[in-house]
N, C-alpha and C. Protein backbone atom coordinates (compact mmCIF):
# COMPACT_ATOMS: atom_id res chain seq x y z
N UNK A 1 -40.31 -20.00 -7.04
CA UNK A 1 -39.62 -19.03 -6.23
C UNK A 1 -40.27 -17.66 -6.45
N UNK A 2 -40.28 -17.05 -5.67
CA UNK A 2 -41.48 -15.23 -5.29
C UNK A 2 -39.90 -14.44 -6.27
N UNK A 3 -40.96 -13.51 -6.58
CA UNK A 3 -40.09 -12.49 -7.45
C UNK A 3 -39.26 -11.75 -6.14
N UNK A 4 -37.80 -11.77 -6.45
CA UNK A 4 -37.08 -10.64 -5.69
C UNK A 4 -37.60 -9.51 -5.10
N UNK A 5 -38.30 -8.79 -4.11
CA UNK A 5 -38.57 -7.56 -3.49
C UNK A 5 -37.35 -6.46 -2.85
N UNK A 6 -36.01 -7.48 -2.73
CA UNK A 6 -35.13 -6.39 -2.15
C UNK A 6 -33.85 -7.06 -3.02
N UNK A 7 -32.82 -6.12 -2.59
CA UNK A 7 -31.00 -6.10 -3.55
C UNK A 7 -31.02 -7.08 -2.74
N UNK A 8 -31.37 -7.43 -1.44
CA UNK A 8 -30.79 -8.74 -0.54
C UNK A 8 -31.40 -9.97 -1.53
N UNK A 9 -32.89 -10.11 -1.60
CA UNK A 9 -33.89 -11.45 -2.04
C UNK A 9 -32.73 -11.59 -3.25
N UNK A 10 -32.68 -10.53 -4.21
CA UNK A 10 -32.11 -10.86 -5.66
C UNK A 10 -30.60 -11.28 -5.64
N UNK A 11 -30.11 -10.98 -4.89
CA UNK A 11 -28.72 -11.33 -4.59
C UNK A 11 -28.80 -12.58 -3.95
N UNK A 12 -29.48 -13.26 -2.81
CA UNK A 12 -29.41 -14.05 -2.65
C UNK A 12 -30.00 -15.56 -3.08
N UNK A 13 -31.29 -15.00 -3.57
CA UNK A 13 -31.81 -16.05 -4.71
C UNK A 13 -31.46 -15.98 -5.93
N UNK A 14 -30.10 -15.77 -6.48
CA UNK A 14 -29.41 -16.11 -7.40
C UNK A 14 -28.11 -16.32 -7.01
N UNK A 15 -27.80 -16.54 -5.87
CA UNK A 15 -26.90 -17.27 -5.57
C UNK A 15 -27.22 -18.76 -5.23
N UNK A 16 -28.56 -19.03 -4.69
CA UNK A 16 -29.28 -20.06 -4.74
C UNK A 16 -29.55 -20.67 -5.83
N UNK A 17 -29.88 -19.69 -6.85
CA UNK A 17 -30.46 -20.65 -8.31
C UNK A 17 -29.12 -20.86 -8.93
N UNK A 18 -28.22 -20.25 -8.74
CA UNK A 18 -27.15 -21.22 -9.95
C UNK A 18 -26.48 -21.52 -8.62
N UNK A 19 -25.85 -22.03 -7.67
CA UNK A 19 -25.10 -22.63 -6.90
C UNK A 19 -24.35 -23.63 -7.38
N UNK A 20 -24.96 -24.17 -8.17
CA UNK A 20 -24.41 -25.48 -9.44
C UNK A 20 -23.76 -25.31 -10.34
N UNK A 21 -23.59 -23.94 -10.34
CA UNK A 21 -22.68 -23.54 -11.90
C UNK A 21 -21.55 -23.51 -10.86
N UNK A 22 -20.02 -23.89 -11.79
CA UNK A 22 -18.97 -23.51 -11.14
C UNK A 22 -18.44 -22.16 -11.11
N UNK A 23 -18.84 -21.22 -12.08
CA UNK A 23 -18.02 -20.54 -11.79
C UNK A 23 -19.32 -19.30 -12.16
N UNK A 24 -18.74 -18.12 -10.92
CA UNK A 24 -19.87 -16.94 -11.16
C UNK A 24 -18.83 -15.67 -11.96
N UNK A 25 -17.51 -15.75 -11.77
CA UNK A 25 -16.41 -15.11 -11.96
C UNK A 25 -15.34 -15.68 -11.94
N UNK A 26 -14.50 -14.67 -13.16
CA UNK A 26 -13.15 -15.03 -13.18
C UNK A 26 -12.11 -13.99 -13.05
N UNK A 27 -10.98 -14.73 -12.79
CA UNK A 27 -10.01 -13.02 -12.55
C UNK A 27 -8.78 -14.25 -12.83
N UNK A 28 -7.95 -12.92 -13.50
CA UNK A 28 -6.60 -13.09 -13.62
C UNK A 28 -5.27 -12.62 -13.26
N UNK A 29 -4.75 -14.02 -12.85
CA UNK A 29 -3.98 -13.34 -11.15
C UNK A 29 -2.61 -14.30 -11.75
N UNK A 30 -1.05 -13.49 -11.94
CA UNK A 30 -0.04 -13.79 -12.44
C UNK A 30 -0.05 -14.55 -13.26
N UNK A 31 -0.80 -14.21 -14.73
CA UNK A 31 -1.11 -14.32 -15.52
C UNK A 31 -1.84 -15.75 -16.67
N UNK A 32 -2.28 -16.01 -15.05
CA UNK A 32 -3.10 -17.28 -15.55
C UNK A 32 -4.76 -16.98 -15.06
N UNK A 33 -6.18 -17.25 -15.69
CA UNK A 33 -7.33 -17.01 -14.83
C UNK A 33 -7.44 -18.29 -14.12
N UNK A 34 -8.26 -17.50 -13.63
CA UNK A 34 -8.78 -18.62 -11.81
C UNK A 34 -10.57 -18.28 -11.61
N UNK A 35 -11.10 -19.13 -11.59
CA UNK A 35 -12.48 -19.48 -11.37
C UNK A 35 -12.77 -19.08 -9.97
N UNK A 36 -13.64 -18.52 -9.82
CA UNK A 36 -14.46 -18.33 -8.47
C UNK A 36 -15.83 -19.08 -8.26
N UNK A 37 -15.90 -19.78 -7.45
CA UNK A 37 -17.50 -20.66 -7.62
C UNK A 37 -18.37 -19.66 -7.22
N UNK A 38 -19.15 -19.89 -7.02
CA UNK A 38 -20.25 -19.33 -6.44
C UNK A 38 -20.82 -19.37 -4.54
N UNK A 39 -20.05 -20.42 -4.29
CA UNK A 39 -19.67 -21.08 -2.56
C UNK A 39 -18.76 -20.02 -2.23
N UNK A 40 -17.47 -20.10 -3.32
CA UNK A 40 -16.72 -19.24 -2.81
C UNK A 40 -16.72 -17.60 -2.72
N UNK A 41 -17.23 -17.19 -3.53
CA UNK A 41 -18.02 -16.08 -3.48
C UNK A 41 -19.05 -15.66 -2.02
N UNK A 42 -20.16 -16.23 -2.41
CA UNK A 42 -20.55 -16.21 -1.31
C UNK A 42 -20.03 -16.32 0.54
N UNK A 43 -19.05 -17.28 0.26
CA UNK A 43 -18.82 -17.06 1.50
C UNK A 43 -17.86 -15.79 1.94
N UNK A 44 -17.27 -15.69 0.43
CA UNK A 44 -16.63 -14.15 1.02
C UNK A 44 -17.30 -12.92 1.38
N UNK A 45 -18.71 -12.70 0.95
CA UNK A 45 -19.89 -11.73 0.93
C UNK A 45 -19.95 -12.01 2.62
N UNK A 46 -20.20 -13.10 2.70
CA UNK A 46 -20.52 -13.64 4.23
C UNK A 46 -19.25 -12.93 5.19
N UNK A 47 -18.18 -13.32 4.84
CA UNK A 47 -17.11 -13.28 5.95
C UNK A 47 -16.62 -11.35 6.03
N UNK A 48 -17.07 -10.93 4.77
CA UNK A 48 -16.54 -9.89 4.83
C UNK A 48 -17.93 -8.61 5.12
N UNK A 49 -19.18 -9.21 5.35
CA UNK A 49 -20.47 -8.68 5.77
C UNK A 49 -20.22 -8.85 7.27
N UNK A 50 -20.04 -9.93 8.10
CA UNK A 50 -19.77 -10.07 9.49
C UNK A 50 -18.51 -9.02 9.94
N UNK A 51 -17.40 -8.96 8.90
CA UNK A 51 -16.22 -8.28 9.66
C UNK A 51 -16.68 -6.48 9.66
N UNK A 52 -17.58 -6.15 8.54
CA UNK A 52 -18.49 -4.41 8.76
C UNK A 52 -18.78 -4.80 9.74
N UNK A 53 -19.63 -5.92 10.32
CA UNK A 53 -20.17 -5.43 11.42
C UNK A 53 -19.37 -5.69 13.10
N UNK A 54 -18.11 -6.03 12.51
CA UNK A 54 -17.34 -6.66 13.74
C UNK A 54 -16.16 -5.18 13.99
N UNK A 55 -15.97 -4.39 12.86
CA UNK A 55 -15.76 -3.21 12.57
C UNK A 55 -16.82 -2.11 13.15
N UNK A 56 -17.91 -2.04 13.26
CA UNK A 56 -18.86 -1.36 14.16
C UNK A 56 -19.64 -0.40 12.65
N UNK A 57 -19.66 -1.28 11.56
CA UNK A 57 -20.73 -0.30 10.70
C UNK A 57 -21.99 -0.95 11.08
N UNK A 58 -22.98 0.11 11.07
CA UNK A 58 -24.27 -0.44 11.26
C UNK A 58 -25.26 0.13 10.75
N UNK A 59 -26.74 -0.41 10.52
CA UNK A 59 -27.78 -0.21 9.55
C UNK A 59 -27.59 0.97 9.19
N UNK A 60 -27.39 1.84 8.02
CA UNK A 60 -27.66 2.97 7.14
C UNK A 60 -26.48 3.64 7.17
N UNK A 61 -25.00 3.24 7.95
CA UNK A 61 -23.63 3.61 7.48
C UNK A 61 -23.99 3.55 6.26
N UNK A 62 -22.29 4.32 5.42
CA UNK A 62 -21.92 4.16 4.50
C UNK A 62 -20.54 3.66 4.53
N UNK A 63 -19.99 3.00 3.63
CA UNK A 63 -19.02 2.51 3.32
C UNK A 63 -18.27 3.07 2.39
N UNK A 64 -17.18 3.45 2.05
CA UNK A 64 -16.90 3.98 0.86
C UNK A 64 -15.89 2.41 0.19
N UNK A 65 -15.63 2.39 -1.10
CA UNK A 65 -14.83 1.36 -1.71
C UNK A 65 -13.94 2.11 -2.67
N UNK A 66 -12.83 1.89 -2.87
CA UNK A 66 -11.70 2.09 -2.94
C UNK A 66 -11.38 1.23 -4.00
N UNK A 67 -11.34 1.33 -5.16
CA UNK A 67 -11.13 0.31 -5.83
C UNK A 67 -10.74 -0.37 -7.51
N UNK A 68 -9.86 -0.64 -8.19
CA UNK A 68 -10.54 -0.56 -9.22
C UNK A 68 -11.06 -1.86 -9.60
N UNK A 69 -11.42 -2.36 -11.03
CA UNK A 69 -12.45 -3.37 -11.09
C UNK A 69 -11.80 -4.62 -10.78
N UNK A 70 -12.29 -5.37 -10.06
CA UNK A 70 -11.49 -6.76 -9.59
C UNK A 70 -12.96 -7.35 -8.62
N UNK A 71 -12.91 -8.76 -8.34
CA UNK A 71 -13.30 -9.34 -7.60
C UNK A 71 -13.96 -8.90 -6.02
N UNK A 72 -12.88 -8.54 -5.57
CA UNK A 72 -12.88 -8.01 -4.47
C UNK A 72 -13.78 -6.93 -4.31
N UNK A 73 -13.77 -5.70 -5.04
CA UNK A 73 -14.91 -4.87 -5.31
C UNK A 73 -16.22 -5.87 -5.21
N UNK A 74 -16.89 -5.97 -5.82
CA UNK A 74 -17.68 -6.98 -6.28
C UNK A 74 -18.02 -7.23 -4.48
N UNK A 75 -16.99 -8.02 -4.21
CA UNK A 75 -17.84 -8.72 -2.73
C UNK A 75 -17.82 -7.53 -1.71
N UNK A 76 -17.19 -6.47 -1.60
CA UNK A 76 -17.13 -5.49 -0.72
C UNK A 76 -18.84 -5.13 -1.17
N UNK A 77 -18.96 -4.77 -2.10
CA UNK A 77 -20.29 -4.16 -2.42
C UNK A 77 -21.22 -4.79 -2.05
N UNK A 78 -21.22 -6.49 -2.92
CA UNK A 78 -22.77 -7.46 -2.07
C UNK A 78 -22.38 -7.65 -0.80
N UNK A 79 -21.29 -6.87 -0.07
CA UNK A 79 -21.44 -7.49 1.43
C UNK A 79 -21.86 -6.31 2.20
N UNK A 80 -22.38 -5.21 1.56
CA UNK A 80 -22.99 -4.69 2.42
C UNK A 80 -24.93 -4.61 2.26
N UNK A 81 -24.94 -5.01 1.40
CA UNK A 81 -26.64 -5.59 1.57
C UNK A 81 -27.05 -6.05 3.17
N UNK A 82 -26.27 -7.32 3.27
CA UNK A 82 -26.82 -7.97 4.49
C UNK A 82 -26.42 -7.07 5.52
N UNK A 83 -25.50 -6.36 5.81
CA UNK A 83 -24.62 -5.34 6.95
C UNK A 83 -25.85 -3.73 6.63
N UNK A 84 -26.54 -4.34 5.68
CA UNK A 84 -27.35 -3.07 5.65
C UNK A 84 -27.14 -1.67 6.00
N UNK A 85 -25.90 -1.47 4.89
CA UNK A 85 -25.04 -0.23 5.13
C UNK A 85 -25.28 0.17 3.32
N UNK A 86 -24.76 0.99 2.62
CA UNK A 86 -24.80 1.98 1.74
C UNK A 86 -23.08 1.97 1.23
N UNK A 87 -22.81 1.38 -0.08
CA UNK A 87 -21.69 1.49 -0.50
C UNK A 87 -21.12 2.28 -0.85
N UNK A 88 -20.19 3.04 -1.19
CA UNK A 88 -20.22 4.09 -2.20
C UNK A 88 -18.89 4.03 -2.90
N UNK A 89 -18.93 3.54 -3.86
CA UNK A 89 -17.53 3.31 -5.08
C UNK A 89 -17.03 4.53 -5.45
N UNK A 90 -15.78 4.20 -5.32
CA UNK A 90 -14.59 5.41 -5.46
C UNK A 90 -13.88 4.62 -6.27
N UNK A 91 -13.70 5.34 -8.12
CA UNK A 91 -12.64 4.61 -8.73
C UNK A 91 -11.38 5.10 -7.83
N UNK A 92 -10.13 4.64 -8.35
CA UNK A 92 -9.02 5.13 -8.12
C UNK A 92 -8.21 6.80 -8.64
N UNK A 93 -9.07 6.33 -9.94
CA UNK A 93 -8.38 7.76 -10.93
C UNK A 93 -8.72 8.66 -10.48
């Protein structure tokens, strides 16, 4: 596999190389943790990269994120690689 050249190649060829691991993340949600695969992940990067652009952001927007540390962050951020927009994290505090 070619060395990563962009945040997209590296993000997505390591979602490729471990696809087999079950779990890329965990979070704990009413007080038990819960596994996130890596399918599932990904497809949220996916579903929530199509809805920026079904929302009308487009190449070199910015996004701002709202957030504090959780999951969700996480995919808001790799989902704007492919939407090829510019994140910009806002803790809460």
């Amino acid at each position: 596999m070619a060395e990563p050249r962009t945040l997209n190649e590296l993000f997505f060829q390591a979602m490729d190389r471990f696809a087999g691991r079950p779990v890329v993340m965990r979070v704990k949600r009413d007080d038990r943790w819960n596994d996130l695969s890596y399918k599932d992940v990904l497809g949220q990067v996916r579903d929530a990269s199509l809805g920026f652009l079904e929302l009308g952001v487009r190449r070199g927007d910015r996004v701002a994120i709202l957030s504090e540390n959780r999951p969700e962050w996480a995919v808001a951020d790799y989902a704007c690689l492919p939407a090829a927009c510019a994140a910009g994290p806002t803790y809460p505090t």
